[in-house]
C-alpha atoms as a PDB file:
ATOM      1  CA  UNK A   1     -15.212 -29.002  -4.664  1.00  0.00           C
ATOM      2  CA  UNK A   2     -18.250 -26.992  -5.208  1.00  0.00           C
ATOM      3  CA  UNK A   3     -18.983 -26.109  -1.963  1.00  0.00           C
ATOM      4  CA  UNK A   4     -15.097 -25.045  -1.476  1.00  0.00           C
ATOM      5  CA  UNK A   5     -15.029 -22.730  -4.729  1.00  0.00           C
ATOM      6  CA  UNK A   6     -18.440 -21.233  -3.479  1.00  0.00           C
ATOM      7  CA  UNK A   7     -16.598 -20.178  -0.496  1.00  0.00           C
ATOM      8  CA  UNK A   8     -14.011 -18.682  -1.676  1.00  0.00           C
ATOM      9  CA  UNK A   9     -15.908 -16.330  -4.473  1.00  0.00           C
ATOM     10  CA  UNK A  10     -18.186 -15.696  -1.312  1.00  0.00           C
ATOM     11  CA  UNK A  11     -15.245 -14.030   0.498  1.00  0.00           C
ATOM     12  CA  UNK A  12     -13.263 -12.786  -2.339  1.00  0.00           C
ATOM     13  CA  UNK A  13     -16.596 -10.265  -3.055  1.00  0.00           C
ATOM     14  CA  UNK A  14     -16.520  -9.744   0.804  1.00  0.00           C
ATOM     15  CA  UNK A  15     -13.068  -8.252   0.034  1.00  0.00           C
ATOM     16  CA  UNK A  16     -13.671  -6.250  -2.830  1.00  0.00           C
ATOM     17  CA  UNK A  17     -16.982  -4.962  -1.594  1.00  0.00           C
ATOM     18  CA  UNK A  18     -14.725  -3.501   1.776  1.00  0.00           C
ATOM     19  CA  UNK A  19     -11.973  -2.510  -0.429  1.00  0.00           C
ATOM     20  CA  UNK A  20     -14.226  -0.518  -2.663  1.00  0.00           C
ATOM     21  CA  UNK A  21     -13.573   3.266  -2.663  1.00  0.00           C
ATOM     22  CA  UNK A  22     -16.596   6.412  -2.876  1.00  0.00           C
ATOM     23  CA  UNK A  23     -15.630   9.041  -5.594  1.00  0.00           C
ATOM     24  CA  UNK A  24     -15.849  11.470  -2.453  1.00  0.00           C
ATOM     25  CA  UNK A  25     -13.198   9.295  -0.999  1.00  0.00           C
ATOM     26  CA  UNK A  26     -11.154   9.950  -3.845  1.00  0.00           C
ATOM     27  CA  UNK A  27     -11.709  13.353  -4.445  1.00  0.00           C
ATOM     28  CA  UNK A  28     -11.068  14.311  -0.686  1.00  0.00           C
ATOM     29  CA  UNK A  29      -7.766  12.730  -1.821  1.00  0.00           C
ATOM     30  CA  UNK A  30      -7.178  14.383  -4.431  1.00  0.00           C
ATOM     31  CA  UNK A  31      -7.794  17.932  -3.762  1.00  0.00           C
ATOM     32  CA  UNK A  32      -4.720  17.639  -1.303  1.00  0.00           C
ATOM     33  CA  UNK A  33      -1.610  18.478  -1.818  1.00  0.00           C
ATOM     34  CA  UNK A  34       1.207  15.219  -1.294  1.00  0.00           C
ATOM     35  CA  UNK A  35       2.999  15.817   1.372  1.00  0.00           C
ATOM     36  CA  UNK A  36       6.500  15.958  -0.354  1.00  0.00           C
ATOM     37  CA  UNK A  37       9.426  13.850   0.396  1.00  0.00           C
ATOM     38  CA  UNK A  38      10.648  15.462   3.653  1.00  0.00           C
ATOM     39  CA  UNK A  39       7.475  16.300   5.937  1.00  0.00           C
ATOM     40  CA  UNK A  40       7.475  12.915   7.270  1.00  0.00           C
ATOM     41  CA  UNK A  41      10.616  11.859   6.374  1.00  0.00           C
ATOM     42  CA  UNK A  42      10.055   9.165   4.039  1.00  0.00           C
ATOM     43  CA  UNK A  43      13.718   8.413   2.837  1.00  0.00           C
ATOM     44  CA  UNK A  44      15.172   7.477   5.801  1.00  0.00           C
ATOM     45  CA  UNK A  45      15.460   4.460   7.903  1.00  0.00           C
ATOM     46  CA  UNK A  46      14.328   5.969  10.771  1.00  0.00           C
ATOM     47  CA  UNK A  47      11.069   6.976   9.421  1.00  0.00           C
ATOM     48  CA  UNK A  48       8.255   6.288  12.297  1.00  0.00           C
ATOM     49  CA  UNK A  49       4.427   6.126  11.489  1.00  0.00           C
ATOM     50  CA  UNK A  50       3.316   7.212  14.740  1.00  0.00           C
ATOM     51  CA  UNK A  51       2.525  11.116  14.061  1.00  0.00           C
ATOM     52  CA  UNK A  52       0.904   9.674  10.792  1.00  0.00           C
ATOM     53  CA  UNK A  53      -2.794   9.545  10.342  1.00  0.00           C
ATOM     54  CA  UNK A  54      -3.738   6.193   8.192  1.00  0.00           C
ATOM     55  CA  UNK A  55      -4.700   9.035   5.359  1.00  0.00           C
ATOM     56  CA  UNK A  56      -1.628  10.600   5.403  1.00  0.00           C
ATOM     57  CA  UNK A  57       0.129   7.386   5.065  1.00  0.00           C
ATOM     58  CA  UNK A  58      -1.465   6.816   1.913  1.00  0.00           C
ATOM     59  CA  UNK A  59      -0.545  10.153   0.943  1.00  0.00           C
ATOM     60  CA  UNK A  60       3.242   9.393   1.553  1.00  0.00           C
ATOM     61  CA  UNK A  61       2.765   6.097  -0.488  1.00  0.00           C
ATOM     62  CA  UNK A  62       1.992   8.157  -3.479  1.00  0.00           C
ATOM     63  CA  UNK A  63       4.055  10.445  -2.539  1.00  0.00           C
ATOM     64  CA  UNK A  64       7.046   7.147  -3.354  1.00  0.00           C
ATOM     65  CA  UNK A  65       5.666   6.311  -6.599  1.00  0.00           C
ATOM     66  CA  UNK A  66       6.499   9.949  -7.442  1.00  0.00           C
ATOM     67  CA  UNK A  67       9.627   9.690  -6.128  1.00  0.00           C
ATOM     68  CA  UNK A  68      10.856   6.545  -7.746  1.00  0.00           C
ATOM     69  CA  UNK A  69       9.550   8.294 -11.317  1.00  0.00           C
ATOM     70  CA  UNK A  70       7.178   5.231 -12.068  1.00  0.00           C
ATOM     71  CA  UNK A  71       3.919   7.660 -12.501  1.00  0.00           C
ATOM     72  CA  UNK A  72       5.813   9.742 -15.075  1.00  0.00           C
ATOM     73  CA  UNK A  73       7.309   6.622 -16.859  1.00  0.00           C
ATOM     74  CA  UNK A  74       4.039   4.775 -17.485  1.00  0.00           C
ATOM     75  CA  UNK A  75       1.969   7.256 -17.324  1.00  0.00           C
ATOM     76  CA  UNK A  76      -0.497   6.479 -14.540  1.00  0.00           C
ATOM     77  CA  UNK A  77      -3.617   8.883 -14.186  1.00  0.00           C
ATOM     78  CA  UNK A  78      -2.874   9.949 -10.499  1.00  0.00           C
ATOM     79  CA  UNK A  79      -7.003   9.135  -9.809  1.00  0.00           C
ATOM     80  CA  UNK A  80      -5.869   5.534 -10.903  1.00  0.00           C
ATOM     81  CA  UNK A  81      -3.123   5.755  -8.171  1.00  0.00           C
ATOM     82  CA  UNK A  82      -5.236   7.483  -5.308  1.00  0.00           C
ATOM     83  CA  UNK A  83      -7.769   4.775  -5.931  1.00  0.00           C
ATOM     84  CA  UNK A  84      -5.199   1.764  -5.939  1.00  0.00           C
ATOM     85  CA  UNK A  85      -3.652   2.942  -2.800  1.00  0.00           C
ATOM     86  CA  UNK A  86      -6.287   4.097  -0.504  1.00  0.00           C
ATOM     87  CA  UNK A  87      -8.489   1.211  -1.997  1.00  0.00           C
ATOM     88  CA  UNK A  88      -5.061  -0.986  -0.721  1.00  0.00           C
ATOM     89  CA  UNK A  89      -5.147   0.777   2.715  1.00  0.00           C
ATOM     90  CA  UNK A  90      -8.909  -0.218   2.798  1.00  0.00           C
ATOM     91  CA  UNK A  91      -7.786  -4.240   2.091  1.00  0.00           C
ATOM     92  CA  UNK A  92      -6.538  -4.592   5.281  1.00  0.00           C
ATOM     93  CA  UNK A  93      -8.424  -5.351   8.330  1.00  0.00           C
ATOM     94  CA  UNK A  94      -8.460  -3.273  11.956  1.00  0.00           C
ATOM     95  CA  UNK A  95      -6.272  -5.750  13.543  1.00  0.00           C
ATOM     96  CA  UNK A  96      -3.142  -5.922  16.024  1.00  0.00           C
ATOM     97  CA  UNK A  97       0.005  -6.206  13.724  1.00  0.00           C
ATOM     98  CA  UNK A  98      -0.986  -6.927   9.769  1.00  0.00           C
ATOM     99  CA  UNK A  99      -2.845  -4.001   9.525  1.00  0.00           C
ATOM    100  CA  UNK A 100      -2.062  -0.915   7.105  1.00  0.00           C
ATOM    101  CA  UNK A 101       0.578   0.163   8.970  1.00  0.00           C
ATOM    102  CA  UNK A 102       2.206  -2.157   9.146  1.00  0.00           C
ATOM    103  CA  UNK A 103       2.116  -2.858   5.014  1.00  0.00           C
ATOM    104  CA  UNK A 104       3.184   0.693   4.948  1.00  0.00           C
ATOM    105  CA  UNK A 105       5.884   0.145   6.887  1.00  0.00           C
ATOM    106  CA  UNK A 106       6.798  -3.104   4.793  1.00  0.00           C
ATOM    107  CA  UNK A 107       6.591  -0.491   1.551  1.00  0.00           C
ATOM    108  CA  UNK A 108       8.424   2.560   2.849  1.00  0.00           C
ATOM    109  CA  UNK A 109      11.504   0.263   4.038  1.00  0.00           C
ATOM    110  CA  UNK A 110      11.727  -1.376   0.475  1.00  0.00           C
ATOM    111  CA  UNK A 111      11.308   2.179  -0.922  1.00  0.00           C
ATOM    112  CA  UNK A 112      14.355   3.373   0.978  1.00  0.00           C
ATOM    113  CA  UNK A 113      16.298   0.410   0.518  1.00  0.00           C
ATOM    114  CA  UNK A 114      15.959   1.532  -3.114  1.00  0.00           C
ATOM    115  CA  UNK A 115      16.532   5.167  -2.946  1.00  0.00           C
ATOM    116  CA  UNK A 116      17.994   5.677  -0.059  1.00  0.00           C
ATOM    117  CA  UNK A 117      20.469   2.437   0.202  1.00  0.00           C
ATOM    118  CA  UNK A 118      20.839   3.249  -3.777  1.00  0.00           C
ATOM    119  CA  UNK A 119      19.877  -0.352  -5.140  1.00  0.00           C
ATOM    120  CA  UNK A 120      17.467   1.280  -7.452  1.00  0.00           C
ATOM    121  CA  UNK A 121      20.566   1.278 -10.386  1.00  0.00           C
ATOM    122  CA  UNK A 122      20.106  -2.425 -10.465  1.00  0.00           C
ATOM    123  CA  UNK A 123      16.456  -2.934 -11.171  1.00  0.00           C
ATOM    124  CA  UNK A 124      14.323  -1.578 -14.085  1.00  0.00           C
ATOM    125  CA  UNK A 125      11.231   0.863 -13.512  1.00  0.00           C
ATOM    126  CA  UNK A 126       8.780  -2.101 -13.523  1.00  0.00           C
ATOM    127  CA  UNK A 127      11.008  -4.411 -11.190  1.00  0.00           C
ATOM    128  CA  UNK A 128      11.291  -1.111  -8.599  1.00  0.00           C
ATOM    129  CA  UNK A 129       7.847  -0.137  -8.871  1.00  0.00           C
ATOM    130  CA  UNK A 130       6.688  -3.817  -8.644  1.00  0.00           C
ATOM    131  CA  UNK A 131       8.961  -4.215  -5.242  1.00  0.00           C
ATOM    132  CA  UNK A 132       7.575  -1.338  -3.254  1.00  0.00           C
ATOM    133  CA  UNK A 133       3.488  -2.131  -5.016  1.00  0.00           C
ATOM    134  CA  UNK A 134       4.229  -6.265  -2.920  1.00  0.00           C
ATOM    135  CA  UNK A 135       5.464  -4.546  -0.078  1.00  0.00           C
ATOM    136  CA  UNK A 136       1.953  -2.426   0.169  1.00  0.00           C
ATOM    137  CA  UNK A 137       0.031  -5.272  -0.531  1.00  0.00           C
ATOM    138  CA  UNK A 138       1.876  -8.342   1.086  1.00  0.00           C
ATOM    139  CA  UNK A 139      -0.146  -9.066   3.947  1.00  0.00           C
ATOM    140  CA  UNK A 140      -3.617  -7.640   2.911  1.00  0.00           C
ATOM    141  CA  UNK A 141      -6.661  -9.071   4.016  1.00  0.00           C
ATOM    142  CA  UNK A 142      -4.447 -10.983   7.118  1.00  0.00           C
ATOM    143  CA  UNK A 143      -6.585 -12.506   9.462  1.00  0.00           C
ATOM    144  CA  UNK A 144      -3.400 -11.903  12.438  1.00  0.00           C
ATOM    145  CA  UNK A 145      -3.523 -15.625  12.881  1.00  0.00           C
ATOM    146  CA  UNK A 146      -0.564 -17.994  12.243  1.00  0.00           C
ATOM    147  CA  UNK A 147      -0.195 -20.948   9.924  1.00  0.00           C
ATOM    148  CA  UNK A 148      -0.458 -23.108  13.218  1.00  0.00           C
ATOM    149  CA  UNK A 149      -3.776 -21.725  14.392  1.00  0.00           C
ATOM    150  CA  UNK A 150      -5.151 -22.031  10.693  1.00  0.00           C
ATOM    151  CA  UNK A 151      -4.574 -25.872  10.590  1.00  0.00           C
ATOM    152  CA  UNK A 152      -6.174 -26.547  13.989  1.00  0.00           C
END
């Protein structure tokens, strides 16, 4: 069991040592300005990633937390956010379909169903904040294989 748990710390620093953001990184960041809710169209269902740089999505993702009024409620330092988000954009690998994008994708459609489609009223800060942060995050680090090609 050794040998297993060795492993997995092994690539669990391989992950945070990719993941890891430069205060340049962040500062770069943060001396832009967010690119407000309309410029790329964030609320709506139709919303396409295409004329979106990988930066700018992250950008738009903090641009949602704003939105939602979860940075204002519990009072997250926007650095802290920056660096959670582009450090999440960073987590996942330069592959075919699970890559940021797509986990952007997977985070801007839960944000809309909760602003747009108006389920927000049903959830608490935490719960709304907590289903667009799993939508981010949900397949980070994916390897694009399938759970049929892992067992082989």
């Amino acid at each position: 069991m050794n040998k297993l748990e060795n492993r997995k710390d092994i690539a669990q620093d391989m992950v945070l040592y990719h993941v890891k953001c430069r205060d340049d990184e962040i500062q770069n960041i943060l001396k832009k300005e967010l690119p407000g809710k309309n410029k790329f169209e964030i609320y709506e269902f139709r919303f396409s990633d295409f004329d979106c740089t990988e930066r700018e999505l992250v950008m738009c993702g903090i641009q949602m937390y704003y939105e939602v009024g979860v940075v204002k409620k519990f009072q997250v330092p926007q650095e802290v956010l920056v660096r959670f988000m582009y450090s999440v954009s960073k987590g996942y690998r330069k592959i075919t379909y699970h890559n940021w994008r797509h986990g952007f994708n997977v985070g801007q459609t839960m944000f809309t169903l909760l602003t747009t489609g108006q389920l927000k009223r049903y959830y608490t800060d935490l719960e709304v904040m907590a289903m667009i942060t799993a939508g981010f995050l949900h397949d980070i680090d994916h390897r694009g294989t399938n759970n049929l090609y892992q067992v082989k």
